[in-house]
C-alpha atoms as a PDB file:
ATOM      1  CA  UNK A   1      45.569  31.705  19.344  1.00  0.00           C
ATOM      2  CA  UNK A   2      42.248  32.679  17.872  1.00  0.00           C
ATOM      3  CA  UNK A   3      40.539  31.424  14.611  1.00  0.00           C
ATOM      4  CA  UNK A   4      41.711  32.803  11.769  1.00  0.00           C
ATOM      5  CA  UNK A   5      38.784  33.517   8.975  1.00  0.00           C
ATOM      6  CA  UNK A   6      38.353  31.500   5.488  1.00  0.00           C
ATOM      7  CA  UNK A   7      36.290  33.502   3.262  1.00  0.00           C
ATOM      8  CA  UNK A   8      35.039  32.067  -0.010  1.00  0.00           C
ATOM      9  CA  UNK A   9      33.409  34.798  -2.289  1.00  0.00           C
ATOM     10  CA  UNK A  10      29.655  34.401  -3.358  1.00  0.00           C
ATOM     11  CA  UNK A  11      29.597  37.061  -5.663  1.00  0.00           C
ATOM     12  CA  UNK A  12      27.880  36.796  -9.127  1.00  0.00           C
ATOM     13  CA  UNK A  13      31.084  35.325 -11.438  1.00  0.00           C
ATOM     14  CA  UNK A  14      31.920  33.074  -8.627  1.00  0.00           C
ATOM     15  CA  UNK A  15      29.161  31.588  -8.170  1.00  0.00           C
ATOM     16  CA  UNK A  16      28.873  30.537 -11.646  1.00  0.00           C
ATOM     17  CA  UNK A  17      32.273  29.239 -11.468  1.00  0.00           C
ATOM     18  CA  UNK A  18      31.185  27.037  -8.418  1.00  0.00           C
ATOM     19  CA  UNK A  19      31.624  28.815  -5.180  1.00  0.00           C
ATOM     20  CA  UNK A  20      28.950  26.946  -3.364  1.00  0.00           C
ATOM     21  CA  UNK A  21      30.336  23.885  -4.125  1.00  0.00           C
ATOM     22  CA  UNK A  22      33.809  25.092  -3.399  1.00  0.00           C
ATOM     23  CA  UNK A  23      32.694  26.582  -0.218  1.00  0.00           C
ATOM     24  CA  UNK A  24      30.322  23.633   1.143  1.00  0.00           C
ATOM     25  CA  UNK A  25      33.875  20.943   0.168  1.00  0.00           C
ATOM     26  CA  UNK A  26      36.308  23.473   2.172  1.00  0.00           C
ATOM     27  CA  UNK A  27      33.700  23.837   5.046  1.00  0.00           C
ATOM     28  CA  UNK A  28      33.509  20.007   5.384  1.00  0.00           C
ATOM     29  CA  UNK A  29      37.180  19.799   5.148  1.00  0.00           C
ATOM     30  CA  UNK A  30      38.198  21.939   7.566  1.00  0.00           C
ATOM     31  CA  UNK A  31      35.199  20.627  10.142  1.00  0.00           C
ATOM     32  CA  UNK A  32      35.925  17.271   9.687  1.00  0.00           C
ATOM     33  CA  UNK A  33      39.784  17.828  10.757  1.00  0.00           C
ATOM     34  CA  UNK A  34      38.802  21.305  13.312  1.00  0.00           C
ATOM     35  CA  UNK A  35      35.276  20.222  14.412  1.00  0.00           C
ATOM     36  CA  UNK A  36      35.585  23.178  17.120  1.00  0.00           C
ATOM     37  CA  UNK A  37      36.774  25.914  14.906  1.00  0.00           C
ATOM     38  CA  UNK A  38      39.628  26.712  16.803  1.00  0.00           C
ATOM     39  CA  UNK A  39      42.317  27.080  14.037  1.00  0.00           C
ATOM     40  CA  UNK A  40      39.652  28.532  11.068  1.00  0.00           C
ATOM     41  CA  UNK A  41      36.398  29.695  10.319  1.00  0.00           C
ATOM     42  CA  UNK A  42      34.767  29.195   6.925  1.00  0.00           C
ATOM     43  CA  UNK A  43      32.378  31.350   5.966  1.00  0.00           C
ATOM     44  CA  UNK A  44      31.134  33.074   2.515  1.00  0.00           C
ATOM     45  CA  UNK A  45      31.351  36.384   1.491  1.00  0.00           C
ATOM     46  CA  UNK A  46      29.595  38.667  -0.402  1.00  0.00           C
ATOM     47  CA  UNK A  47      32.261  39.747  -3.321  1.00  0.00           C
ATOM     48  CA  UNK A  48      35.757  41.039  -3.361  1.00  0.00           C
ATOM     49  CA  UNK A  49      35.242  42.995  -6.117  1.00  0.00           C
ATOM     50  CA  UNK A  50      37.752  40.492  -8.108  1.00  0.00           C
ATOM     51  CA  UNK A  51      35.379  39.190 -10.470  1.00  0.00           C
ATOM     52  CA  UNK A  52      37.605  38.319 -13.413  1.00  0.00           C
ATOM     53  CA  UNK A  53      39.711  36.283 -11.208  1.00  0.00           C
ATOM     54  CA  UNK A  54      37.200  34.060  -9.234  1.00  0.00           C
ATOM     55  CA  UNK A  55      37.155  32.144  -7.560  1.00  0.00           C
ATOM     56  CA  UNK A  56      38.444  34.131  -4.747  1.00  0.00           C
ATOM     57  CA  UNK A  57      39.085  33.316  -1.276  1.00  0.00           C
ATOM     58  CA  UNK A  58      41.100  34.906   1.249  1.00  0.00           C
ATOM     59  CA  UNK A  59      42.576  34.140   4.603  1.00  0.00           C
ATOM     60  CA  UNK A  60      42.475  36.290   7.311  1.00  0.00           C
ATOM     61  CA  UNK A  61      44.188  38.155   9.368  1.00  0.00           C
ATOM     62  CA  UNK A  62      46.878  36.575   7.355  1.00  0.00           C
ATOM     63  CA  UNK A  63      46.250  38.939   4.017  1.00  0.00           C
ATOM     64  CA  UNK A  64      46.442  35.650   1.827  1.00  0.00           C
ATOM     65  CA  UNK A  65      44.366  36.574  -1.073  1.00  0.00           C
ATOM     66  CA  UNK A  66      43.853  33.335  -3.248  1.00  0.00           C
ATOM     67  CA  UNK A  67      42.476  33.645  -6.718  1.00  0.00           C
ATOM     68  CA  UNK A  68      41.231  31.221  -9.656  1.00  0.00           C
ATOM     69  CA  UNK A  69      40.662  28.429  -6.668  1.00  0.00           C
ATOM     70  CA  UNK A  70      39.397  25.164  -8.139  1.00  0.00           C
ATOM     71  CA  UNK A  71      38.155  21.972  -6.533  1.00  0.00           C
ATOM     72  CA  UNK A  72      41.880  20.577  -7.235  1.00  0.00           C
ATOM     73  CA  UNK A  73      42.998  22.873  -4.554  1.00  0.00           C
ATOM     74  CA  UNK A  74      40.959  21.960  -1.742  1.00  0.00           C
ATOM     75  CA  UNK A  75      42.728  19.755  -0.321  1.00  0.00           C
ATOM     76  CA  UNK A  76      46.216  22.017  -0.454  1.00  0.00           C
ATOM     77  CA  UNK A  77      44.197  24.848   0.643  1.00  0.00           C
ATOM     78  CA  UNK A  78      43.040  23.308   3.614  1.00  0.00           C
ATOM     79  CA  UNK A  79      46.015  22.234   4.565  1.00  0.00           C
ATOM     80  CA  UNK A  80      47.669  25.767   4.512  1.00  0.00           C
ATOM     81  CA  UNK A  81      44.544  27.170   6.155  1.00  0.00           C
ATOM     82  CA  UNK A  82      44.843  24.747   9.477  1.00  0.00           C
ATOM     83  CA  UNK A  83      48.632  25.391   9.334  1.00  0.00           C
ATOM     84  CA  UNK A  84      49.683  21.773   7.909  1.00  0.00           C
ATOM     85  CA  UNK A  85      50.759  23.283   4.857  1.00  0.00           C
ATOM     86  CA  UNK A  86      52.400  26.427   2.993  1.00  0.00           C
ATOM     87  CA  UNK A  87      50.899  29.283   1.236  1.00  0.00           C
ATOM     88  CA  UNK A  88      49.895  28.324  -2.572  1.00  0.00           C
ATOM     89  CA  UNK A  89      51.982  30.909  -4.104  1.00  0.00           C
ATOM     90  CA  UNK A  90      50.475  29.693  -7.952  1.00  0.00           C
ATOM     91  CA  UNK A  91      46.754  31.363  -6.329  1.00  0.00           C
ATOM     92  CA  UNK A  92      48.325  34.595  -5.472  1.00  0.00           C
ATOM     93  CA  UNK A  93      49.033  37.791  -7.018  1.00  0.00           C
ATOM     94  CA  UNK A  94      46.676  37.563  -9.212  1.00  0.00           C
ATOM     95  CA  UNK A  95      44.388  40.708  -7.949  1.00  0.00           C
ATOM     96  CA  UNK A  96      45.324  44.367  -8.081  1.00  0.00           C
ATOM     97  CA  UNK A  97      47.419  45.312  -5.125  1.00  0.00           C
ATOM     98  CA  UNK A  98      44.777  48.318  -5.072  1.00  0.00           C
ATOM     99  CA  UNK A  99      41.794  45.657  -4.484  1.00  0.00           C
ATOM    100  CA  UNK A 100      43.648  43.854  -2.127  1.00  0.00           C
ATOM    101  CA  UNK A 101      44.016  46.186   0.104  1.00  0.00           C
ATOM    102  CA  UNK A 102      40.324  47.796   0.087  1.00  0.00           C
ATOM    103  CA  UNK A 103      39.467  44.011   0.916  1.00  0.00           C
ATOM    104  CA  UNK A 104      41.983  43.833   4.058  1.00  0.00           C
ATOM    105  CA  UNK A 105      40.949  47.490   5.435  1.00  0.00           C
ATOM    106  CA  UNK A 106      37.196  46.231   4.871  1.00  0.00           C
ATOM    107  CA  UNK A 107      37.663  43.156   6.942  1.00  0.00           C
ATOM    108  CA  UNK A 108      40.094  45.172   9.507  1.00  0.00           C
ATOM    109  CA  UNK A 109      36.762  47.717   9.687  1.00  0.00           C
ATOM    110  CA  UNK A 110      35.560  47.192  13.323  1.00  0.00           C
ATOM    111  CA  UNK A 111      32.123  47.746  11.360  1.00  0.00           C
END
């Protein structure tokens, strides 16, 4: 099975909501329990285009697009992410299905 991809948006409104810090906490997280990367790969991303719902991070090839993500959902999040845990339905749905998808056909983009 290859890794799947976290991506934690570094856009503008995210950022000033705490994306770094967000990021850097699910990076050590999900090192400290896959040191190898096999099951995930965090990594930041530009912007999603989601602004008003930030913090946004997605999961993929899964399609999981998480919205409003706090440091209170680390922990759950990580879980999901390295398959110890289920999807955190409460972070989802939040985003126009039309956003969603130019964000999935984006990261499907071979470019």
């Amino acid at each position: 099975m290859s890794s799947r991809l976290l991506y934690v948006c570094e856009g503008g409104d995210c950022t000033e909501r705490g994306s770094g810090d967000l990021y850097q906490e699910i990076k050590e997280q999900c090192e400290s329990l896959d040191p190898q990367e096999e099951r995930v790969k965090v990594r930041r991303y530009p912007c999603f285009g989601a602004c008003e719902c930030g913090i946004n991070v997605t999961l993929f090839p899964d399609r999981v697009f998480y919205s409003h993500v706090e440091q209170a959902d680390v922990q759950e999040l990580v879980e999901h992410v390295l398959g110890e845990g289920k999807p955190i339905t409460r972070l989802q749905g939040q985003v126009p299905d039309d956003v969603e998808e130019i964000i999935w056909e984006m990261l499907d983009s071979p470019y």
